[in-house]
N, C-alpha and C. Protein backbone atom coordinates (compact mmCIF):
# COMPACT_ATOMS: atom_id res chain seq x y z
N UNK A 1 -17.71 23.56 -21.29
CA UNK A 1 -18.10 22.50 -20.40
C UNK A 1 -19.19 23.02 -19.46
N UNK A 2 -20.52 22.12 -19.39
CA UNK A 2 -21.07 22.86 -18.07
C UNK A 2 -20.93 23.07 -17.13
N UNK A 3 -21.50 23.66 -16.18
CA UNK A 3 -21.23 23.60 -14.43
C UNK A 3 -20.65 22.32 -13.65
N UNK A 4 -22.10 21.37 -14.35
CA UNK A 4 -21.99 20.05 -13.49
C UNK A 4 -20.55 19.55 -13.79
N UNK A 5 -19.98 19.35 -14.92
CA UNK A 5 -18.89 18.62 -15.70
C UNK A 5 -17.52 19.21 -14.42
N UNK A 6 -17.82 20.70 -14.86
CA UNK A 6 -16.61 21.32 -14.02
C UNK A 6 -16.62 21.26 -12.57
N UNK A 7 -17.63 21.24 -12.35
CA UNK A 7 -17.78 20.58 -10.59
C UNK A 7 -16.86 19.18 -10.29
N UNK A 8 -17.39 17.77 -10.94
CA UNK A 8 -17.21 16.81 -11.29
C UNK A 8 -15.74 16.92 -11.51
N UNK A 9 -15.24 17.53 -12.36
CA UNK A 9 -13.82 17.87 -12.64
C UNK A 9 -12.87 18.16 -11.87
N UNK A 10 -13.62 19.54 -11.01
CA UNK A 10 -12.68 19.93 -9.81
C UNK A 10 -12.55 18.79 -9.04
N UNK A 11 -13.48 18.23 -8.26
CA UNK A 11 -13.65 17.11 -7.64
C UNK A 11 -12.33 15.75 -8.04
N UNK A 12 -12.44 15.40 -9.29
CA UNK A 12 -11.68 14.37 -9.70
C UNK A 12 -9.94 15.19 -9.10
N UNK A 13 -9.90 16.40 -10.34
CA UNK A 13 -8.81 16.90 -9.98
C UNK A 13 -8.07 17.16 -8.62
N UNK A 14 -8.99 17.46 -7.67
CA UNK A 14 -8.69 17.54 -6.46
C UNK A 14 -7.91 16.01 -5.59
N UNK A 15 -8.77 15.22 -6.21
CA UNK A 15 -8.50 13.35 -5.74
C UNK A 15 -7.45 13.35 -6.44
N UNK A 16 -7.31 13.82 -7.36
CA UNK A 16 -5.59 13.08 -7.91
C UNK A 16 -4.48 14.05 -6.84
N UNK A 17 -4.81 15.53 -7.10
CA UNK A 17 -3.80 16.07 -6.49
C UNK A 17 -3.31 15.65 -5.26
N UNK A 18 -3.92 15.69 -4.26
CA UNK A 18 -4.43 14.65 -3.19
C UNK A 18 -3.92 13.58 -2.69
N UNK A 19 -3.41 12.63 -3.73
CA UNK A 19 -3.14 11.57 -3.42
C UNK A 19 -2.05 11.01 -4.58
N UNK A 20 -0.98 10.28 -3.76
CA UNK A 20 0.38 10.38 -4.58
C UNK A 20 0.58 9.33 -5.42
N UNK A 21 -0.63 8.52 -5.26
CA UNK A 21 -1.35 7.48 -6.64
C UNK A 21 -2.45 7.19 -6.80
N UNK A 22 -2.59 6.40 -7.92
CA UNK A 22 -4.19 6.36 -8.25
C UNK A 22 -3.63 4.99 -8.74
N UNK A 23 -4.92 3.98 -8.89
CA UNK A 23 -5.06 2.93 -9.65
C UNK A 23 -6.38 2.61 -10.45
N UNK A 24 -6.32 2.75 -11.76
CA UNK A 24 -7.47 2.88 -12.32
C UNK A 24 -7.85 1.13 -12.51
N UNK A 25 -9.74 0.62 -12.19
CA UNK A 25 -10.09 -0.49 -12.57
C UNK A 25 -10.86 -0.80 -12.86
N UNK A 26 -11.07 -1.95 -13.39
CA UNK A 26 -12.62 -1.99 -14.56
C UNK A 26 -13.20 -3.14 -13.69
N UNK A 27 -14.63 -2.20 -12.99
CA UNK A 27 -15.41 -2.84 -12.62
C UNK A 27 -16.76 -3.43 -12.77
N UNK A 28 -16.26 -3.44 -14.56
CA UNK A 28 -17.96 -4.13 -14.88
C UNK A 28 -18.11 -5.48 -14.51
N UNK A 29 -19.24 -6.00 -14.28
CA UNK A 29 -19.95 -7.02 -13.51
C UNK A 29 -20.43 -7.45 -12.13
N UNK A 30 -19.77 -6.11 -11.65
CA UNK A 30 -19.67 -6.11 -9.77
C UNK A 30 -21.05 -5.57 -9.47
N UNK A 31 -21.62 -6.30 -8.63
CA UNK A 31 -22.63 -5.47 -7.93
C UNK A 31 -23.00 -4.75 -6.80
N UNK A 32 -23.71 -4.26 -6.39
CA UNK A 32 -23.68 -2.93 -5.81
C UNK A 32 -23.07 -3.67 -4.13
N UNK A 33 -23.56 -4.63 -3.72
CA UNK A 33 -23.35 -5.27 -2.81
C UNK A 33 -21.65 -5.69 -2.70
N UNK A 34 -21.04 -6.33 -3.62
CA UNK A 34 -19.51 -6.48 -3.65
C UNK A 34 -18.81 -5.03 -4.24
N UNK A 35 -19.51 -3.80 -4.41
CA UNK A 35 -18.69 -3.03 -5.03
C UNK A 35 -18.28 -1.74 -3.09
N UNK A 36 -19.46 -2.08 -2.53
CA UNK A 36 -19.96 -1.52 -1.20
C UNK A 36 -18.47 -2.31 -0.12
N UNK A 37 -18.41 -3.18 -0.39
CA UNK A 37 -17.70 -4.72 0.55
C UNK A 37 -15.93 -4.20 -0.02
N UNK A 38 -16.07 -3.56 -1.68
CA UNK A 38 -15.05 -2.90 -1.71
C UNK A 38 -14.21 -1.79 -0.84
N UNK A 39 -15.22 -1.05 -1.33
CA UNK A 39 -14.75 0.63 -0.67
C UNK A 39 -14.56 0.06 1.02
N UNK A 40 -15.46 -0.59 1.48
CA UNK A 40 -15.11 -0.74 3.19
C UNK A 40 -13.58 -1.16 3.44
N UNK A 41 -13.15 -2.56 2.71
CA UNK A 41 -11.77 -2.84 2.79
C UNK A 41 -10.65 -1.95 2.15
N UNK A 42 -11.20 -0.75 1.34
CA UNK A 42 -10.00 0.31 0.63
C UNK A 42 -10.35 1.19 2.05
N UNK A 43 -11.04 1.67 2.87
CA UNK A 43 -11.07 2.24 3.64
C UNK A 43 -10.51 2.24 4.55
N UNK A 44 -10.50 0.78 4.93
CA UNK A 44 -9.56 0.64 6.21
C UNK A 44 -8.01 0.74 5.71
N UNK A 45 -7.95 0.48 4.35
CA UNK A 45 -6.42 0.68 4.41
C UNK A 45 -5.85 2.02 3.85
N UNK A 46 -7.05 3.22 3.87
CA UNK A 46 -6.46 4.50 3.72
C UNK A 46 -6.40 4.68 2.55
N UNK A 47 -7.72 4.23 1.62
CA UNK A 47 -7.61 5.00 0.68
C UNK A 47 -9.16 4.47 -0.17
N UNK A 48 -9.77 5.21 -1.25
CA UNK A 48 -10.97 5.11 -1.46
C UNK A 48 -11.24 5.10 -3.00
N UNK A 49 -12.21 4.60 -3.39
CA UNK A 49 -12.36 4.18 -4.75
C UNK A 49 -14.15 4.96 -5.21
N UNK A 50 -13.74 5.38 -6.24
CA UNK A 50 -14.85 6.12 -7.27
C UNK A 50 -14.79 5.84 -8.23
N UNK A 51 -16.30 5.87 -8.67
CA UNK A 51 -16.48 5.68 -10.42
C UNK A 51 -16.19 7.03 -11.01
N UNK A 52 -15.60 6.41 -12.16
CA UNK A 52 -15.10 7.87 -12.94
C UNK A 52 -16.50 7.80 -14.42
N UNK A 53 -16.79 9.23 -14.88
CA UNK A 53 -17.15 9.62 -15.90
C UNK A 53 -15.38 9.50 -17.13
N UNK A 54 -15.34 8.90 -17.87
CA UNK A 54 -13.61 8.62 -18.29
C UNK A 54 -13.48 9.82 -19.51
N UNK A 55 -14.09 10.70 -19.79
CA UNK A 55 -14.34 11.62 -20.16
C UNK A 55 -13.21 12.71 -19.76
N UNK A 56 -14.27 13.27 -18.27
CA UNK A 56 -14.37 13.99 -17.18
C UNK A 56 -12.54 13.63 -16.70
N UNK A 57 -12.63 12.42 -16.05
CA UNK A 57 -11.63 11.80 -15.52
C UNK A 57 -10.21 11.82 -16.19
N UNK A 58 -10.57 12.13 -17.91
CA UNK A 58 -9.27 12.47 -18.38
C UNK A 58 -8.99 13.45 -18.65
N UNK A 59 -9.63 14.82 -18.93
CA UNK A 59 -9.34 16.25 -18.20
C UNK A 59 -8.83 16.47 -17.31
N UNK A 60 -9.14 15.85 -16.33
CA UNK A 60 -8.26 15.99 -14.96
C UNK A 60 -7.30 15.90 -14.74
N UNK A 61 -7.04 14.43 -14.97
CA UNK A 61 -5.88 13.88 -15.12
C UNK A 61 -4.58 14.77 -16.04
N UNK A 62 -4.67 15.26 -17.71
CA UNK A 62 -4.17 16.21 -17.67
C UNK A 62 -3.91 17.70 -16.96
N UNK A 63 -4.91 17.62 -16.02
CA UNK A 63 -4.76 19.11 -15.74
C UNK A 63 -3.51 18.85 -14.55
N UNK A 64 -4.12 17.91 -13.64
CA UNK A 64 -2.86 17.57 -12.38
C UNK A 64 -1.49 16.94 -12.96
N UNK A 65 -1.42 17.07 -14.29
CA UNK A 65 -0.12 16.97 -14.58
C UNK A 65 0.37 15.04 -15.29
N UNK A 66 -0.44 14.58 -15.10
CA UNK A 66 -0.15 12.74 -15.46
C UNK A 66 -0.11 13.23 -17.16
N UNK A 67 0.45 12.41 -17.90
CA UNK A 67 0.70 11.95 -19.20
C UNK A 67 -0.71 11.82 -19.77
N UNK A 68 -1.09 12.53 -21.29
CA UNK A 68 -2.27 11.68 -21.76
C UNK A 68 -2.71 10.10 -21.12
N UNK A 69 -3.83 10.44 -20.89
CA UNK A 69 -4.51 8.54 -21.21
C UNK A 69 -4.82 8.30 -22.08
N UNK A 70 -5.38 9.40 -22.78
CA UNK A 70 -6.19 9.16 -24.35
C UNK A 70 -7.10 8.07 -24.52
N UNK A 71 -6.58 6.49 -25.12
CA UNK A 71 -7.32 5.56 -25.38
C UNK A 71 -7.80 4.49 -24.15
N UNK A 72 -6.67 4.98 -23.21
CA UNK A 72 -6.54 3.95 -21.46
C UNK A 72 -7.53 3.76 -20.91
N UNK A 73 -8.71 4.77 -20.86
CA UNK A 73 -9.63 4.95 -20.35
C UNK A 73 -11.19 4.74 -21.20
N UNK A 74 -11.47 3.26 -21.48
CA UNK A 74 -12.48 2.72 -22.02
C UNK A 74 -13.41 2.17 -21.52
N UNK A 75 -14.52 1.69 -21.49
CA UNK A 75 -15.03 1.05 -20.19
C UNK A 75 -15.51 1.31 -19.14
N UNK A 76 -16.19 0.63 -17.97
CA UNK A 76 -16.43 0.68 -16.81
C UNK A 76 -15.50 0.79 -15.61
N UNK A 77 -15.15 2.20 -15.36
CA UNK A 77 -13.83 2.41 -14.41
C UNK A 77 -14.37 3.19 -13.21
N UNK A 78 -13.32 2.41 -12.36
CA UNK A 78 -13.44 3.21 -11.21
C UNK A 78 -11.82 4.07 -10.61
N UNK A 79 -11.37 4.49 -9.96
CA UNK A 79 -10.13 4.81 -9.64
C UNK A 79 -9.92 5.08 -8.14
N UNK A 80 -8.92 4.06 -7.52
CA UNK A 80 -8.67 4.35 -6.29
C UNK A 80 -7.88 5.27 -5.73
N UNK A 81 -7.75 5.70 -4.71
CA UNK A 81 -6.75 7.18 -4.54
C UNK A 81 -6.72 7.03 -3.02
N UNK A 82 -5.42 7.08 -2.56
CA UNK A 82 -5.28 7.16 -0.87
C UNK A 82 -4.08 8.02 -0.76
N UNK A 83 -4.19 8.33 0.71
CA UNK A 83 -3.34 9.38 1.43
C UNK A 83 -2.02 8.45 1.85
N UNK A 84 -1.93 6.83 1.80
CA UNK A 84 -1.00 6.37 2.59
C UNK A 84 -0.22 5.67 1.64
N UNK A 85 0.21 4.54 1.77
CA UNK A 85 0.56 3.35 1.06
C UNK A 85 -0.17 2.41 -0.48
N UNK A 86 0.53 2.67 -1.32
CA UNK A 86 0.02 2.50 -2.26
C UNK A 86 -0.09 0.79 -2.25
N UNK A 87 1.38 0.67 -1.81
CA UNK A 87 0.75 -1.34 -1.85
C UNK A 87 -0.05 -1.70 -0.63
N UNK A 88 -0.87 -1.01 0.30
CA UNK A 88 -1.82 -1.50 0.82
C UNK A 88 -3.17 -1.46 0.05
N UNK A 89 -3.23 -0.49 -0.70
CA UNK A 89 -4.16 -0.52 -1.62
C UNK A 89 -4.08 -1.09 -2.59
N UNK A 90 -3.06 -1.82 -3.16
CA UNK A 90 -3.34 -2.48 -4.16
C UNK A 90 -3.11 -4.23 -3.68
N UNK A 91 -2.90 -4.21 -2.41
CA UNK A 91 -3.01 -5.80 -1.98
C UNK A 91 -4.74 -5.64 -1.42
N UNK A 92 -5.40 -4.84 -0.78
CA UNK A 92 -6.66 -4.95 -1.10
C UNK A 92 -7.48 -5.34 -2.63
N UNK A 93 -7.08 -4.46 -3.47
CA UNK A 93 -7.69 -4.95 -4.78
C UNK A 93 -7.36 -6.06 -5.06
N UNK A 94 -6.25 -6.67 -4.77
CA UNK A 94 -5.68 -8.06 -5.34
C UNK A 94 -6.44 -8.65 -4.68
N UNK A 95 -6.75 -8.89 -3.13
CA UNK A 95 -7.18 -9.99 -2.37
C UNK A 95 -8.79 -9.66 -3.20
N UNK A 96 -9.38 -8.93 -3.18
CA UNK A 96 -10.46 -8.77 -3.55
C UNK A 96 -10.64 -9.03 -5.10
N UNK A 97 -10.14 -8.88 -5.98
CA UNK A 97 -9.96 -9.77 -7.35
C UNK A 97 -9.94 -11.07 -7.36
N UNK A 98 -8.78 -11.79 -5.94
CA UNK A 98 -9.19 -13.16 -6.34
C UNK A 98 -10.47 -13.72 -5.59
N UNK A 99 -11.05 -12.87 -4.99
CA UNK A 99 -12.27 -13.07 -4.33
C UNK A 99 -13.78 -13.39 -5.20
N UNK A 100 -13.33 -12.61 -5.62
CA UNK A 100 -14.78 -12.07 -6.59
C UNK A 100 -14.33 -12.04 -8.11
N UNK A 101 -12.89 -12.48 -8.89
CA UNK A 101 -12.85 -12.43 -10.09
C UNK A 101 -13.20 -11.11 -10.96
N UNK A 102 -13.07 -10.00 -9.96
CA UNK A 102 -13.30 -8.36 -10.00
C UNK A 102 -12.83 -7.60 -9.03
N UNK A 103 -12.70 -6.82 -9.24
CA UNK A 103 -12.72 -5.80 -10.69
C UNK A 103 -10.90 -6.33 -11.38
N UNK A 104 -10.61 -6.03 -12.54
CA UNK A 104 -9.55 -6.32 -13.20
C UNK A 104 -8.74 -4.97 -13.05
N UNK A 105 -7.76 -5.08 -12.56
CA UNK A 105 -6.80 -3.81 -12.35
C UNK A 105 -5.89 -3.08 -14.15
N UNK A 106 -5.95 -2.40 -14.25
CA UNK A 106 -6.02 -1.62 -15.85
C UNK A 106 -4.58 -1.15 -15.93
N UNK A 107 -4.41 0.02 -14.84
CA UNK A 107 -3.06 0.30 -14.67
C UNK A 107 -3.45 1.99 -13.97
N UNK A 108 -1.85 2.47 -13.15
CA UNK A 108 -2.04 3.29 -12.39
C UNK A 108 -0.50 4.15 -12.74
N UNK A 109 -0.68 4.74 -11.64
CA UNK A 109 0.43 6.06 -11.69
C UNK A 109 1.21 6.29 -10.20
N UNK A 110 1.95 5.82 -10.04
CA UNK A 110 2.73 6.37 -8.68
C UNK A 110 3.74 7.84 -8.49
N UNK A 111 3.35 8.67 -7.96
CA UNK A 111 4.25 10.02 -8.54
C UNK A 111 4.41 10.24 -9.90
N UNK A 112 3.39 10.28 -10.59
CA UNK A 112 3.26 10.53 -12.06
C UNK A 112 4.32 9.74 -13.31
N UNK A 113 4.66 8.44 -12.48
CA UNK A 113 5.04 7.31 -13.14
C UNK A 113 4.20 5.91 -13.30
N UNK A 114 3.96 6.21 -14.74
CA UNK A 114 2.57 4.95 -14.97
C UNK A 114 3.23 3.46 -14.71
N UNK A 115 2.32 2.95 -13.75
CA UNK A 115 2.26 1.68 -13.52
C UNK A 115 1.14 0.35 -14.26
N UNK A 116 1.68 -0.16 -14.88
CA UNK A 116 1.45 -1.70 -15.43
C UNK A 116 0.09 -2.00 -14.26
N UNK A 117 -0.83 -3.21 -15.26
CA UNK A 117 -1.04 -4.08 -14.32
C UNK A 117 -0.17 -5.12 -12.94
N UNK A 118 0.65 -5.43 -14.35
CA UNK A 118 1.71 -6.43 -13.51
C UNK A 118 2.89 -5.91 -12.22
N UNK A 119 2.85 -4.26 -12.84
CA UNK A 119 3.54 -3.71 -11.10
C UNK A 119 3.00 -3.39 -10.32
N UNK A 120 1.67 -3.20 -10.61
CA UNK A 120 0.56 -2.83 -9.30
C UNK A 120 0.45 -4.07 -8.38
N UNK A 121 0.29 -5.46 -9.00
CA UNK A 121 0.27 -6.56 -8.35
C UNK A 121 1.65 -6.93 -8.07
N UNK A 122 2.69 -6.69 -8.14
CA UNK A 122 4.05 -6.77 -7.84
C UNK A 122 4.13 -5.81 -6.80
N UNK A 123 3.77 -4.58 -6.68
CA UNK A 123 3.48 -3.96 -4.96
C UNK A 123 2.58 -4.38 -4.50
N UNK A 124 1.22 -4.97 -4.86
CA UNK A 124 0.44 -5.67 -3.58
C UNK A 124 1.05 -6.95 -2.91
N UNK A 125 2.63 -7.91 -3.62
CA UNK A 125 3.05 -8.85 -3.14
C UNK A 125 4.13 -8.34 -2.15
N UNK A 126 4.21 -6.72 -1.93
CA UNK A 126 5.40 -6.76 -0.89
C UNK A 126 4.86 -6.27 0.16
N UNK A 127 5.68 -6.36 1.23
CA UNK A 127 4.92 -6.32 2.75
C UNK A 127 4.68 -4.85 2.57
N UNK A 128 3.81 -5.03 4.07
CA UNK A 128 3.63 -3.06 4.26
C UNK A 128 4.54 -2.40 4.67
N UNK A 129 4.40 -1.20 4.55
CA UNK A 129 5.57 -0.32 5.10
C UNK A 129 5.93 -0.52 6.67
N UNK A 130 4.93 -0.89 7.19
CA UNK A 130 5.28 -1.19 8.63
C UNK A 130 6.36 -2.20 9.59
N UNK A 131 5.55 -3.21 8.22
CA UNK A 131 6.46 -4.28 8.44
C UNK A 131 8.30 -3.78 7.78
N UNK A 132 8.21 -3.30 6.45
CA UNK A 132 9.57 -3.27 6.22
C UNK A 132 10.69 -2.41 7.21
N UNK A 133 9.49 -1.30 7.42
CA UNK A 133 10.36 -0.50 7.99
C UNK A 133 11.29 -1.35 9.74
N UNK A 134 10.34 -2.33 10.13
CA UNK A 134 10.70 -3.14 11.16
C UNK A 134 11.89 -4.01 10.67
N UNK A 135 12.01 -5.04 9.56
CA UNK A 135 12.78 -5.21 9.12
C UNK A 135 14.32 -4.21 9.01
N UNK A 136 14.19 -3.20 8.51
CA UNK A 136 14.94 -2.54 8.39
C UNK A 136 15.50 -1.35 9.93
N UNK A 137 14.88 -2.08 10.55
CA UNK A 137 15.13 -1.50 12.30
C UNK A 137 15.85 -2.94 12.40
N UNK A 138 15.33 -3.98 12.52
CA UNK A 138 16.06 -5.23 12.93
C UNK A 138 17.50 -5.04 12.28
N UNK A 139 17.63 -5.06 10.68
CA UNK A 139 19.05 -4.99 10.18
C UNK A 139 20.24 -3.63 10.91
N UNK A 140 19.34 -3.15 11.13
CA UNK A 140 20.39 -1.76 11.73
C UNK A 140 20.80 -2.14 12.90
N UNK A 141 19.85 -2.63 13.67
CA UNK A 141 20.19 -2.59 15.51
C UNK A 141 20.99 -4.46 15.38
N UNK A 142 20.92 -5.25 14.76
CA UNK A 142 21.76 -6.31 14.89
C UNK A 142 23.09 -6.18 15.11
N UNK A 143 24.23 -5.45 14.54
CA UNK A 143 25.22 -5.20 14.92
C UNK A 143 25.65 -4.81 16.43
N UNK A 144 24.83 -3.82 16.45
CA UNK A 144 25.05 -3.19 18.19
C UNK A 144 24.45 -4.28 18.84
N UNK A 145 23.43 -5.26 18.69
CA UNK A 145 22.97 -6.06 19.87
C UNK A 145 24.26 -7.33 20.20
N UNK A 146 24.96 -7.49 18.99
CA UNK A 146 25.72 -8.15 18.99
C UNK A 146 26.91 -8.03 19.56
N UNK A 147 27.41 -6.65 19.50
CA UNK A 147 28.23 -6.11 20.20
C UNK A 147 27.52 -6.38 21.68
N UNK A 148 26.78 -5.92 22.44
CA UNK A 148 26.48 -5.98 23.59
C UNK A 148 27.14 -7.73 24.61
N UNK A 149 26.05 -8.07 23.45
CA UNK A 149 26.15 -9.44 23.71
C UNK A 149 27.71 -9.90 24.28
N UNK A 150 28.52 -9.64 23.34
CA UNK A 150 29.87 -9.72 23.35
C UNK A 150 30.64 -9.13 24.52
N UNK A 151 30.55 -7.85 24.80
CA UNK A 151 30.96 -7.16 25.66
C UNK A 151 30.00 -8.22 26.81
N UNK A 152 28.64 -8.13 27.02
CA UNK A 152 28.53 -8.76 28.53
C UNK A 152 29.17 -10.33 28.87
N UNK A 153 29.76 -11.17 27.82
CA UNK A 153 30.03 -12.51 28.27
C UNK A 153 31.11 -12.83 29.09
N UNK A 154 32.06 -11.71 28.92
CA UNK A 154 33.34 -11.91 30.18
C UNK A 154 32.27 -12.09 31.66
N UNK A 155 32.15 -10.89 32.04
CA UNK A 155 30.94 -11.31 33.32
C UNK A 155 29.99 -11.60 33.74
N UNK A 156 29.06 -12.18 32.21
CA UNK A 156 28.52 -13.40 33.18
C UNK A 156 28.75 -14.88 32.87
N UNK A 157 30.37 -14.92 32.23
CA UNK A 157 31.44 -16.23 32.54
C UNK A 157 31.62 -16.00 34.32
N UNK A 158 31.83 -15.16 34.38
CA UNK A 158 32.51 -15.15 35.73
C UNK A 158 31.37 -14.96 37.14
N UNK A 159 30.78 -14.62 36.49
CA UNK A 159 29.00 -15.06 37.15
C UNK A 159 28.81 -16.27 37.55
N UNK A 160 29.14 -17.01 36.36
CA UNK A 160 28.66 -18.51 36.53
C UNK A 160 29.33 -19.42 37.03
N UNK A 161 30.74 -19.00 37.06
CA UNK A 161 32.05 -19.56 37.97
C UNK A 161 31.34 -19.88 39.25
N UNK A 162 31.30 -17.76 39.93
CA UNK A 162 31.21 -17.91 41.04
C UNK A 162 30.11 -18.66 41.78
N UNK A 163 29.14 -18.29 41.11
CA UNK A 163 27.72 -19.27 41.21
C UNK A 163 28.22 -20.73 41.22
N UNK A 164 28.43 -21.88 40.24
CA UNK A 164 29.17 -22.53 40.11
C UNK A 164 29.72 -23.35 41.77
N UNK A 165 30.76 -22.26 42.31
CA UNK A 165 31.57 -22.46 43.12
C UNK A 165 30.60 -22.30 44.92
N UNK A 166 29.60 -21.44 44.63
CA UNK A 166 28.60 -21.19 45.76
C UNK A 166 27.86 -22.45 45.86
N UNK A 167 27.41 -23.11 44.66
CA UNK A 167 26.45 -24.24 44.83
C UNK A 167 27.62 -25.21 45.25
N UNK A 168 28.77 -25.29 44.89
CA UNK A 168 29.67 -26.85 45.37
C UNK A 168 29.64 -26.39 46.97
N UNK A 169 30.01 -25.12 47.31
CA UNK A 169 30.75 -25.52 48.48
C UNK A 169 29.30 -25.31 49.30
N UNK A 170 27.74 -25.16 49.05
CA UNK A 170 26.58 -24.99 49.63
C UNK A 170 25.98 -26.73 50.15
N UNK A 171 26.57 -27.13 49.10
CA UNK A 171 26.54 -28.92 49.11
C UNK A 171 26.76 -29.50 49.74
N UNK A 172 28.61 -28.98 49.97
CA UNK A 172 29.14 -30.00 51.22
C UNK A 172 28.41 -30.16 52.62
């Protein structure tokens, strides 16, 4: 392999290792202007998209350990790769697919378990981690708020008595 290839290589290899998924997508017909409008919205959500040589890109990929691609990799591809949340990156590509009718999502790898088209867009339909994890603060702390609740109503029944009894006899 030459220099350049193995440069190119390290590089790819490095982006997979890097990052605890990838989503490979075929972005022929996009132009430079909607492919630019891409990377800005994968950016903000922590993670970034490159064109692959699919060659190059599948050397790598064996070397960091993923399963042959062999034939997977045909076409005009690019591959996204982030440090955070994988379904924030792939509800970017979604919103941006139905935007622009591009790029078509191919299929990806989460912890070196290949993902479908159809589960990549099945994690861009669930909330973010932010949100769940809030959810899952709400389900925990409901019990104890409830308890509280419970425990404070003896006194402020008897709050409202006395109150109650301050406004009648404030009247007379």
């Amino acid at each position: 392999m030459r220099a350049e290839k193995q440069i190119i290589n390290s590089e790819y290899l490095a982006r997979l290792n890097a990052s605890p998924f990838f989503i490979v997508v075929d972005y022929r017909g996009l132009k430079v202007g909607p492919i630019t409008e891409l990377r800005k919205r994968l950016h903000k959500a922590g993670a970034e998209m490159r064109v692959v040589k699919n060659s190059i890109f599948r050397l790598a990929a064996k070397e960091a350990g993923v399963a042959d691609l062999g034939a997977s990799l045909t076409g005009q591809l690019a591959v996204v790769t982030g440090q955070r949340d994988v379904a924030s990156a792939a509800k970017v590509v979604k919103t941006f697919s139905a935007e622009f009718d591009k790029p078509k999502v191919r299929f990806g790898y989460l912890k070196n378990q290949r993902l479908e088209s159809a589960d990549i867009i099945a994690l861009a339909d669930l909330p973010s981690l932010d949100v769940l994890r809030a959810r899952l603060l709400g389900v925990i702390l409901a019990p104890a708020t409830k308890l509280a609740r419970v425990l404070n109503e003896p006194g402020a029944q008897v709050a409202r008595v006395l109150q109650a009894h301050v406004d009648k006899g404030a009247g007379v």
